[in-house]
C-alpha atoms as a PDB file:
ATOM      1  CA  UNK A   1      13.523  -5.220   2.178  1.00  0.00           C
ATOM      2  CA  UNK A   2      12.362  -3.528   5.463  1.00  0.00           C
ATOM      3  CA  UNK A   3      11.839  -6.637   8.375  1.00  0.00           C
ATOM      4  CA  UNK A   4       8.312  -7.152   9.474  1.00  0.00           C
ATOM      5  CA  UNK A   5       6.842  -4.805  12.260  1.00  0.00           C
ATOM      6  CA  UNK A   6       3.494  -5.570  11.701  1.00  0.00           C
ATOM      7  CA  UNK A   7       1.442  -7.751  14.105  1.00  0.00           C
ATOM      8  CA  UNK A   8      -1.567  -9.489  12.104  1.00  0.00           C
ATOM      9  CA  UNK A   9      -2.382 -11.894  14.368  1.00  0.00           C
ATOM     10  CA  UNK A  10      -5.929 -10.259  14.723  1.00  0.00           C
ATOM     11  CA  UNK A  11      -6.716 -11.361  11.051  1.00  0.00           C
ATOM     12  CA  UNK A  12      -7.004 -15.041  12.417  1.00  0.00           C
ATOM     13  CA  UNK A  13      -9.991 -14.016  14.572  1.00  0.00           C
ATOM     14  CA  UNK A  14     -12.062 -13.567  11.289  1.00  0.00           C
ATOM     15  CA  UNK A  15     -11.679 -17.075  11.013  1.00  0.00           C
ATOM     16  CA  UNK A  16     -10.693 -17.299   6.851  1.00  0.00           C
ATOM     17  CA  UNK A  17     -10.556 -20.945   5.114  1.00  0.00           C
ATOM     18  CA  UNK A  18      -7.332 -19.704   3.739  1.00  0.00           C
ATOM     19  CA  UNK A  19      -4.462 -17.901   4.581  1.00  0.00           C
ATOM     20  CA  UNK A  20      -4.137 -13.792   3.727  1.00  0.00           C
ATOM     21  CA  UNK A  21      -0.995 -13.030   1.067  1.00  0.00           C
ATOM     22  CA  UNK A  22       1.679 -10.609   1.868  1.00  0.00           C
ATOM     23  CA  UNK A  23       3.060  -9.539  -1.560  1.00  0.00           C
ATOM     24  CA  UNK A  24       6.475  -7.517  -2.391  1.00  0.00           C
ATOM     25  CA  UNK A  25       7.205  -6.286  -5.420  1.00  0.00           C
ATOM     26  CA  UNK A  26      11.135  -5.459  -5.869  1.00  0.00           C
ATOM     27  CA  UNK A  27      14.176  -4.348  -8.203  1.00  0.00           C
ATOM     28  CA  UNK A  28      17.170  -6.785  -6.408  1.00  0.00           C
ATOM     29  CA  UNK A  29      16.820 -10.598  -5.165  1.00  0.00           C
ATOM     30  CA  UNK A  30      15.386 -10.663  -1.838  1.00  0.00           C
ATOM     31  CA  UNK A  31      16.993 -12.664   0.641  1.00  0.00           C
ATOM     32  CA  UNK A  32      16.028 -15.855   2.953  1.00  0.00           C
ATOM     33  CA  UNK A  33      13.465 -16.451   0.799  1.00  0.00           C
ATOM     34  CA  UNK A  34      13.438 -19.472  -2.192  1.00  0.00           C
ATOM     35  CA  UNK A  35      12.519 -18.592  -5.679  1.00  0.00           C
ATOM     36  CA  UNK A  36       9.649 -20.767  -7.101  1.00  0.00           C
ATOM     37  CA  UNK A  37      10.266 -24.246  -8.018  1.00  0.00           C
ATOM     38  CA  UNK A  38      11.263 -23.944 -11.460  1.00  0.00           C
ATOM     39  CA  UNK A  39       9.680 -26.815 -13.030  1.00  0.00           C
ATOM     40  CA  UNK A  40       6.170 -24.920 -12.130  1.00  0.00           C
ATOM     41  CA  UNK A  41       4.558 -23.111 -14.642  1.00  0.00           C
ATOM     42  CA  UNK A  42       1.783 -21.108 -13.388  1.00  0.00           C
ATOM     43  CA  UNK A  43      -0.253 -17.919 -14.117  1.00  0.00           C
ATOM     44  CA  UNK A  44       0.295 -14.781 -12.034  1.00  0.00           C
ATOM     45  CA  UNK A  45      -2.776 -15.495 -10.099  1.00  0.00           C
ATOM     46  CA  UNK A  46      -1.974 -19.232  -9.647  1.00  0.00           C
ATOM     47  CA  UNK A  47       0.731 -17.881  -7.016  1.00  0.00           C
ATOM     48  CA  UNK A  48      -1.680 -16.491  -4.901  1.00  0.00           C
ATOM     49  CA  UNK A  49      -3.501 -20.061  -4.808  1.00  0.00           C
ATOM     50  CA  UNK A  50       0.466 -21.912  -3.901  1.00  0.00           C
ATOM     51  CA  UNK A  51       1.164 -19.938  -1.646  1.00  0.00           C
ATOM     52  CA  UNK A  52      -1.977 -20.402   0.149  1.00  0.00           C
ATOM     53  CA  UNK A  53      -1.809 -23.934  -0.244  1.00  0.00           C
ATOM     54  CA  UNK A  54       1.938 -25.000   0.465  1.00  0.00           C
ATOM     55  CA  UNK A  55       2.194 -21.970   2.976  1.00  0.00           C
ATOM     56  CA  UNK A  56       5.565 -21.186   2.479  1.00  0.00           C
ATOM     57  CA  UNK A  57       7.050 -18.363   1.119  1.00  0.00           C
ATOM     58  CA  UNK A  58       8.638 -18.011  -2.467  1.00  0.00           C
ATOM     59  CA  UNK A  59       9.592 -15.289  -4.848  1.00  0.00           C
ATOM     60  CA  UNK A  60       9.075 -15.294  -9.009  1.00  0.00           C
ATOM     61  CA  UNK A  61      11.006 -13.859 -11.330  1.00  0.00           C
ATOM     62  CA  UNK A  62      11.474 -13.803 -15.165  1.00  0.00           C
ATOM     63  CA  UNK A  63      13.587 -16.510 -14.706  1.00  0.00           C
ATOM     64  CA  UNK A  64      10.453 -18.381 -13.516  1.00  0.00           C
ATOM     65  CA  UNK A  65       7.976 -20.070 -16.156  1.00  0.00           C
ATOM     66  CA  UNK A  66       4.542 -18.038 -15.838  1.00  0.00           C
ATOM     67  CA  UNK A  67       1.762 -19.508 -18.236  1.00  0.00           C
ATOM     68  CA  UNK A  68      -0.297 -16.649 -18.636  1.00  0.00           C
ATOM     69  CA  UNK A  69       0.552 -12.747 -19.013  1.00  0.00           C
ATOM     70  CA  UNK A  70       2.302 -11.812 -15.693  1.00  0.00           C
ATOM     71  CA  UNK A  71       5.315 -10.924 -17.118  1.00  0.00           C
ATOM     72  CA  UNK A  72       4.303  -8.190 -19.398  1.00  0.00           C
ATOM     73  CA  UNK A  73       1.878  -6.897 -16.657  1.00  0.00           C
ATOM     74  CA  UNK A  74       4.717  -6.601 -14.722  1.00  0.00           C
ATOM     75  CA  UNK A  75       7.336  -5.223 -17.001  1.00  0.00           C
ATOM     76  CA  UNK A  76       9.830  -8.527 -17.409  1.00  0.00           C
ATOM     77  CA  UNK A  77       8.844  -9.271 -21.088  1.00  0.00           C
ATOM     78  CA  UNK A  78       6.861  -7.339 -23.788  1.00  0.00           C
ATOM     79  CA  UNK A  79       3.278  -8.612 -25.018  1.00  0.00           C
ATOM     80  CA  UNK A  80       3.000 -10.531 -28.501  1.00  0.00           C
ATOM     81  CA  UNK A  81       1.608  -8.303 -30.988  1.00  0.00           C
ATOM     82  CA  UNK A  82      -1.416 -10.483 -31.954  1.00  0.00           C
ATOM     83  CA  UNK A  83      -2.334 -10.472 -27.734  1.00  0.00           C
ATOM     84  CA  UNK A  84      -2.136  -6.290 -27.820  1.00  0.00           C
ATOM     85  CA  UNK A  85      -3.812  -6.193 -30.567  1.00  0.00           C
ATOM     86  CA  UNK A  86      -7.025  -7.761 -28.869  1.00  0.00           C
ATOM     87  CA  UNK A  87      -6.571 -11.289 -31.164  1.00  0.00           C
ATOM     88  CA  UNK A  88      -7.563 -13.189 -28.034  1.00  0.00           C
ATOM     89  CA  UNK A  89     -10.082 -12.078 -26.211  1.00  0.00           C
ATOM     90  CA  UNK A  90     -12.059 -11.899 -29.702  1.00  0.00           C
ATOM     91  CA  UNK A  91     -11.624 -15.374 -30.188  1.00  0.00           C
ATOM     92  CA  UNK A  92     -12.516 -16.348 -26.473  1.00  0.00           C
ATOM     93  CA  UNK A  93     -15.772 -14.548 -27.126  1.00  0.00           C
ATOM     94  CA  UNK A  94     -15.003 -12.195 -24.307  1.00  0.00           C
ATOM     95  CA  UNK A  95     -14.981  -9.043 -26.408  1.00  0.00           C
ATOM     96  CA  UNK A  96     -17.425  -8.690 -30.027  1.00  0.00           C
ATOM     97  CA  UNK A  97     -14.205  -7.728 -31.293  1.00  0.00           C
ATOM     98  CA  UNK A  98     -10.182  -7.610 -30.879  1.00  0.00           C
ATOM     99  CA  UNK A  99     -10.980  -3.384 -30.987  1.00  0.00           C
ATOM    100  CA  UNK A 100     -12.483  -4.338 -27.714  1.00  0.00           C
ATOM    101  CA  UNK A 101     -10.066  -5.788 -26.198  1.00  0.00           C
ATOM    102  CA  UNK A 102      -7.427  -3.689 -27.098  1.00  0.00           C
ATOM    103  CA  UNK A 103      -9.202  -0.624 -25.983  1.00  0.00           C
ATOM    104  CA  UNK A 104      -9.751  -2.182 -22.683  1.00  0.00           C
ATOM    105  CA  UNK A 105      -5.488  -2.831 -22.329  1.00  0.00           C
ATOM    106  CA  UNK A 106      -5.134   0.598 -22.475  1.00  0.00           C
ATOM    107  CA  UNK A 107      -6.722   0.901 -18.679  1.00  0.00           C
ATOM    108  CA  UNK A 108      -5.052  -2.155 -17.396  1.00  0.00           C
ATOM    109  CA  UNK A 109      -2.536  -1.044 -14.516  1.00  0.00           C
ATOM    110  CA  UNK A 110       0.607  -2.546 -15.257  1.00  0.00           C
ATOM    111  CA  UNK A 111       4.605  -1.640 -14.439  1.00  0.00           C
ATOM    112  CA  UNK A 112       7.275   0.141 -16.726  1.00  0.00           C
ATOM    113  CA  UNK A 113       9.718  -2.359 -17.622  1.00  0.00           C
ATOM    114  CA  UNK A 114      12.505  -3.575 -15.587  1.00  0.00           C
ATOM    115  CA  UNK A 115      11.111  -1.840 -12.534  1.00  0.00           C
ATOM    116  CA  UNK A 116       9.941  -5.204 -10.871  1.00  0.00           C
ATOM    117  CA  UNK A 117      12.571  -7.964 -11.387  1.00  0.00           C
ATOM    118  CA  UNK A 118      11.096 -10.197  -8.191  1.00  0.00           C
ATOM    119  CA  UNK A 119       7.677 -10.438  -6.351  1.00  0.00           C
ATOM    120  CA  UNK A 120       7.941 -12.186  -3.296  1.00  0.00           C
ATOM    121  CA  UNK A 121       4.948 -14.137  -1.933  1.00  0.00           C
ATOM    122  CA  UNK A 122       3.948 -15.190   1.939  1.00  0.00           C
ATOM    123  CA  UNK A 123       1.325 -16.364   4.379  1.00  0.00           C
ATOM    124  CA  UNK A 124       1.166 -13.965   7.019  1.00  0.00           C
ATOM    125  CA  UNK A 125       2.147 -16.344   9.379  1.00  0.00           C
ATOM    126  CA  UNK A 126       5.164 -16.566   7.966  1.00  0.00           C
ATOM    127  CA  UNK A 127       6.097 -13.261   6.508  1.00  0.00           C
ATOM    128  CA  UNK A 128       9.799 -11.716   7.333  1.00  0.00           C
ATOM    129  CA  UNK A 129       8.884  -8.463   5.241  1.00  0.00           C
ATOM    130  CA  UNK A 130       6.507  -5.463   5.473  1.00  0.00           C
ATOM    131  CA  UNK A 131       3.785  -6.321   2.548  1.00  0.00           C
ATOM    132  CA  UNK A 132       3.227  -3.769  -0.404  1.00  0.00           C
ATOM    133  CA  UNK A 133       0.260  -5.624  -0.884  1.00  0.00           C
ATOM    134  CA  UNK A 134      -1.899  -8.035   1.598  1.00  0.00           C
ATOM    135  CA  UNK A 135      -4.473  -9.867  -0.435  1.00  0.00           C
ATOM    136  CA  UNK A 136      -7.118 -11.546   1.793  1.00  0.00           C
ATOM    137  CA  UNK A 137      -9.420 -14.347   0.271  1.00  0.00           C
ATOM    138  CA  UNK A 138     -13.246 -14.529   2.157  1.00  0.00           C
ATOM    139  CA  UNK A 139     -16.597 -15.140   2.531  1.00  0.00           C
ATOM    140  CA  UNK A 140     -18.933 -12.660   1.604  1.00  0.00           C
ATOM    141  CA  UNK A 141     -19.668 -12.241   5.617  1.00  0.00           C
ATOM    142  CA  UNK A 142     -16.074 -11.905   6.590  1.00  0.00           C
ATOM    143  CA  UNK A 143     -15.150  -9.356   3.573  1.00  0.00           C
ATOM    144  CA  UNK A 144     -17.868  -7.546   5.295  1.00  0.00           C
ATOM    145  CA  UNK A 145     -15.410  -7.255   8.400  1.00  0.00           C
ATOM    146  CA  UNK A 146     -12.593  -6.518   6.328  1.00  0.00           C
ATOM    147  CA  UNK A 147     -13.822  -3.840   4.583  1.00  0.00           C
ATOM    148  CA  UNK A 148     -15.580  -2.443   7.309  1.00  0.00           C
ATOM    149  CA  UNK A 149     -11.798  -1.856   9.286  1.00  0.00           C
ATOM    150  CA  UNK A 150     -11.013   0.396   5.990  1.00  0.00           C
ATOM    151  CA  UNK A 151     -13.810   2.597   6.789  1.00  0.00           C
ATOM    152  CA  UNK A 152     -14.912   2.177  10.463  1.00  0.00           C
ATOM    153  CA  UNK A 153     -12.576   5.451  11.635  1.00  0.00           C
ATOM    154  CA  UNK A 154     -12.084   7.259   8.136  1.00  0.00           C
ATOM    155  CA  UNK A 155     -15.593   6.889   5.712  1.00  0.00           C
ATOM    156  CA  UNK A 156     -13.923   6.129   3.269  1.00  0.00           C
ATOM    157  CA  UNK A 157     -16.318   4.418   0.442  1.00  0.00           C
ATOM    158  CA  UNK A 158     -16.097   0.755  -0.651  1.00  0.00           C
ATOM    159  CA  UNK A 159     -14.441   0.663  -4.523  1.00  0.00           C
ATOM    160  CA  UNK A 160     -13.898  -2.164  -6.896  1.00  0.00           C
ATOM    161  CA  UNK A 161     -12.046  -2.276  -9.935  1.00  0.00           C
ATOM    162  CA  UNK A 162     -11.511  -4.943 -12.485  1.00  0.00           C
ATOM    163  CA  UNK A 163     -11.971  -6.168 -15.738  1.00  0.00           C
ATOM    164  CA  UNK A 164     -13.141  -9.372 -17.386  1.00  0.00           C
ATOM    165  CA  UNK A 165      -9.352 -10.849 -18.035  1.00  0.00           C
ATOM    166  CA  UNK A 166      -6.395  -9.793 -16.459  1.00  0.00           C
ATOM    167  CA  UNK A 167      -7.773 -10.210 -12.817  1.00  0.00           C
ATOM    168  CA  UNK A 168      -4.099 -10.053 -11.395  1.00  0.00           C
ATOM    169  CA  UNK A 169      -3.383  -6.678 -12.461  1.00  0.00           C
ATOM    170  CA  UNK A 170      -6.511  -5.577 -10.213  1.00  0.00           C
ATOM    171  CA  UNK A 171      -5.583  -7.532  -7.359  1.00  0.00           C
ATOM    172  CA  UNK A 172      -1.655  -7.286  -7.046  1.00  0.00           C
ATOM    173  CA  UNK A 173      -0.364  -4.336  -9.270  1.00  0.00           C
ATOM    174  CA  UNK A 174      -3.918  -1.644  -9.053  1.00  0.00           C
ATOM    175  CA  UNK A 175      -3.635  -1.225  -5.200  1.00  0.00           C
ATOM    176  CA  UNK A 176       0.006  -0.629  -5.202  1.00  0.00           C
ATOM    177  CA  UNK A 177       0.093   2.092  -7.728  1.00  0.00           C
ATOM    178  CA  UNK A 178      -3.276   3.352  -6.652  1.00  0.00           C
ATOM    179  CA  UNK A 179      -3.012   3.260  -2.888  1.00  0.00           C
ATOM    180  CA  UNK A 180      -6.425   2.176  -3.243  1.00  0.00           C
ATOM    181  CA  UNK A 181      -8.326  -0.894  -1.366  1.00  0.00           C
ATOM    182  CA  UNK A 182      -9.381  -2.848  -3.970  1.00  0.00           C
ATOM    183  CA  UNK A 183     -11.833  -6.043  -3.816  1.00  0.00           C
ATOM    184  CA  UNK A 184     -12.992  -8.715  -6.565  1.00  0.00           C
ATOM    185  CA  UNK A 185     -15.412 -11.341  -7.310  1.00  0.00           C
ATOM    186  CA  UNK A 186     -12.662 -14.202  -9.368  1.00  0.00           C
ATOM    187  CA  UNK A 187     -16.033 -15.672 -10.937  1.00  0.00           C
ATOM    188  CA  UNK A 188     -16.147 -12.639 -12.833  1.00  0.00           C
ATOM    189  CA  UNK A 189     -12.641 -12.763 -14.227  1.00  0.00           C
ATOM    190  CA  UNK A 190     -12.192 -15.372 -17.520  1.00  0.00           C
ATOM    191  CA  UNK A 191      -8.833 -16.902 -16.219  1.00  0.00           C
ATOM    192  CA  UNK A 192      -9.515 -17.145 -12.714  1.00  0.00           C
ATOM    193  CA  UNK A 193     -13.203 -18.952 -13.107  1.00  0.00           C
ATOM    194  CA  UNK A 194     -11.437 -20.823 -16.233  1.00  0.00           C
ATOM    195  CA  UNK A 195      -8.038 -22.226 -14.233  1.00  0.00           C
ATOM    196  CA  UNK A 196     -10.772 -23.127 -10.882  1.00  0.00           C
ATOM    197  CA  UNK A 197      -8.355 -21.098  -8.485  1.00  0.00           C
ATOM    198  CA  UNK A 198     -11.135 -20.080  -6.136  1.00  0.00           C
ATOM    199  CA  UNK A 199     -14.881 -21.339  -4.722  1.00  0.00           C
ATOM    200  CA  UNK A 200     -17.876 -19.409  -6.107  1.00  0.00           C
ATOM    201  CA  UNK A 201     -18.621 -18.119  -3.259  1.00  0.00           C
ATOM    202  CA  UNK A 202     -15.043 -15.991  -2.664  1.00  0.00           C
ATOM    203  CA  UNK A 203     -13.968 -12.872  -2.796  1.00  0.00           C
ATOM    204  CA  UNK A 204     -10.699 -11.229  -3.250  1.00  0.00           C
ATOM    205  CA  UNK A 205     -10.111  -7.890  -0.978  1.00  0.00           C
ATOM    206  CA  UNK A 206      -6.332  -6.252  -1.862  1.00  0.00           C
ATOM    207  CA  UNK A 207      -5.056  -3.657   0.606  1.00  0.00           C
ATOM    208  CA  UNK A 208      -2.015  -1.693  -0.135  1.00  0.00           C
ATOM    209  CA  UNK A 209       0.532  -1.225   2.209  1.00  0.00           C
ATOM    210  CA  UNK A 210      -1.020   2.741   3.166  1.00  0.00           C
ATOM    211  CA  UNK A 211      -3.944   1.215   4.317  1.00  0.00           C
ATOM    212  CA  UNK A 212      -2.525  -2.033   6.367  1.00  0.00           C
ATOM    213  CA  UNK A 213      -1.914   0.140   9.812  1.00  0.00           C
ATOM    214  CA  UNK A 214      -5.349   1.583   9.638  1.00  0.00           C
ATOM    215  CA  UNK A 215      -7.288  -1.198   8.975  1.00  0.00           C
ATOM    216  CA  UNK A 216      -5.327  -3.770  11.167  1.00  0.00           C
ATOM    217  CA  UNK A 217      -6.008  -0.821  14.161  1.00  0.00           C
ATOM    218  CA  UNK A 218      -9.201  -1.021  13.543  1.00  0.00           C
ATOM    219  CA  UNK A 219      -9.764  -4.599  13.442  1.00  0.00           C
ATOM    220  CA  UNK A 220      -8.294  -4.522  16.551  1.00  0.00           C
ATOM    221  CA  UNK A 221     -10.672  -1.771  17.976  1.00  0.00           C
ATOM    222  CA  UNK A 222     -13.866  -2.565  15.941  1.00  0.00           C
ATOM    223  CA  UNK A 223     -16.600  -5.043  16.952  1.00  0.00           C
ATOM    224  CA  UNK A 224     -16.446  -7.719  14.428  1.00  0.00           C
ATOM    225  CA  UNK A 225     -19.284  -9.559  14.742  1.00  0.00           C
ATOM    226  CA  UNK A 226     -22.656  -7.023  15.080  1.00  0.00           C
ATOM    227  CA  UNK A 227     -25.530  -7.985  16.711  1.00  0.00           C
ATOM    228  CA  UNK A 228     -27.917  -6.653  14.154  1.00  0.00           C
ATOM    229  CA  UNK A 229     -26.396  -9.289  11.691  1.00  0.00           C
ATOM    230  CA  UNK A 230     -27.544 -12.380  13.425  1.00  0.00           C
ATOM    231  CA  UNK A 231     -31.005 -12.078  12.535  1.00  0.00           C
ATOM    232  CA  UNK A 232     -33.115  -9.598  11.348  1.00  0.00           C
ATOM    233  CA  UNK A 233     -35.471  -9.531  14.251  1.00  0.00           C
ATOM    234  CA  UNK A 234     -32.450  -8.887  16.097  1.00  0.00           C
ATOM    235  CA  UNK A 235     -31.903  -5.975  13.319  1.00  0.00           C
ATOM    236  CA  UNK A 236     -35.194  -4.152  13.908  1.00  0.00           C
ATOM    237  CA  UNK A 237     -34.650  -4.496  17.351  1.00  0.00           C
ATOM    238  CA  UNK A 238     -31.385  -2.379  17.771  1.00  0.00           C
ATOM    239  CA  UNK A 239     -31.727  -0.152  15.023  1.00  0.00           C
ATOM    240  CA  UNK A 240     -35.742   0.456  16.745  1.00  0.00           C
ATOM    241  CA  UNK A 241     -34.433   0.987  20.349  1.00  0.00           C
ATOM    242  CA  UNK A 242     -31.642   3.508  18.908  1.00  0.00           C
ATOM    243  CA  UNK A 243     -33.647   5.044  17.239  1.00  0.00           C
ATOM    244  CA  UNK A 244     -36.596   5.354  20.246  1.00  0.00           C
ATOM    245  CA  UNK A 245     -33.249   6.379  22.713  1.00  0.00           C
ATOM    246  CA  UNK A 246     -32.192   9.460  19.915  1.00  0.00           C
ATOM    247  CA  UNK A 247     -35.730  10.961  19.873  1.00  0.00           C
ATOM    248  CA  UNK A 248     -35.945  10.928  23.848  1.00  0.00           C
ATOM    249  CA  UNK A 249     -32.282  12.732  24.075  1.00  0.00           C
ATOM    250  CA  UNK A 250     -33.279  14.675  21.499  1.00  0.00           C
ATOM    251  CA  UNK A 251     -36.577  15.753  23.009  1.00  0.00           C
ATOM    252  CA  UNK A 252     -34.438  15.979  26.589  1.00  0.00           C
ATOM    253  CA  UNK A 253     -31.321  17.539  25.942  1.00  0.00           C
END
């Protein structure tokens, strides 16, 4: 497990209400780091939530209880038959019917098994390894930010990807296999709105470890905060006056 390089010490000017998740994915035990009580037994996307609120690092592993399907989505166990089939989401009233459901696993990013024996979980403020996956939890107005760094110096265009159960393969496993920035709303995902894990109002935003330099640059470079979002008179101003200065260099070359 490479050490940490990274400086993110500009993500606490955004100012979030909880800590942003480094996340590793690995084949061997890493090391310095404790595994997950093992008393605990909580969903995949529960581990986002502890380590946010005990801010300390841990790792999980099949040896670890996990109450929901993170194991199978991440290759330690195989998936009951009556689950793949689409049994449960039929009965949940999620899907009309389990034919649904089970064409909708077909599209769910997961990993082959044995591939991923650990995932290791941290606060950026106290991460010892270079994150595969940072997953930041904001306000609308500070996702803004966030996703602004992706495309402030490349255009790239905004994306989301998800699906009405199985949140966590969209958030941890989607933008490491994709290389893709990835951001959610949790109230539309069954388990996450069902367990309470996050406020209405939230958002998840997922970057994979490709896109971490660029958009931490950027932060860095960027103005966060634009004028022409603390009001809209303050809007129609700026955009007006840039738009009166073009025409005159235009007209005056």
């Amino acid at each position: 497990m490479g050490a940490l390089q990274t400086d993110f010490s500009i993500y606490d000017r955004i100012g979030f209400e909880k800590p942003p998740i480094g996340v590793k994915f690995m084949f061997f035990r890493p090391q310095g780091i404790e595994s997950l009580a093992m008393d605990k037994n909580l969903s995949f996307c529960e581990m986002l939530r502890e380590a946010q609120q005990t801010r300390t690092p841990f790792y999980f592993s099949k040896e670890n209880n996990e109450s929901c399907v993170g194991k199978f989505l991440l290759g330690m166990e195989g998936m009951a038959a009556f689950a793949e089939s689409g049994q449960i989401g039929a009965r949940l009233q999620i899907f009309q019917e389990p034919r649904a459901n089970y064409a909708f696993y077909q599209h769910v990013p997961r990993f082959d098994g044995g591939t991923v024996n650990y995932v290791a979980f941290s606060p950026v403020d106290k991460l010892t390894f270079e994150p595969d996956v940072l997953v930041i939890t904001a306000r609308p107005s500070q996702g803004e930010i966030v996703m602004r760094s992706m495309t402030y110096s490349t255009g790239e265009l905004y994306n989301s990807r998800t699906t009405p159960v199985m949140g966590c393969a969209w958030c941890f496993i989607y933008p490491f296999k994709s290389g893709n920035v990835n951001y959610i709303l949790p109230e539309m995902i069954h388990g996450m709105k069902g367990r309470e894990l996050f406020e209405e109002e939230e958002m998840l935003i997922s970057i994979p470890y490709q896109w971490i330099p660029i958009m931490t640059q950027n932060l860095q470079r960027m103005k966060m905060h634009l004028p022409s979002h603390n009001s809209k008179q303050e809007y129609l101003e700026e955009f007006g006056q840039i738009m009166k200065d073009l025409v005159q260099e235009a007209e005056n070359p």
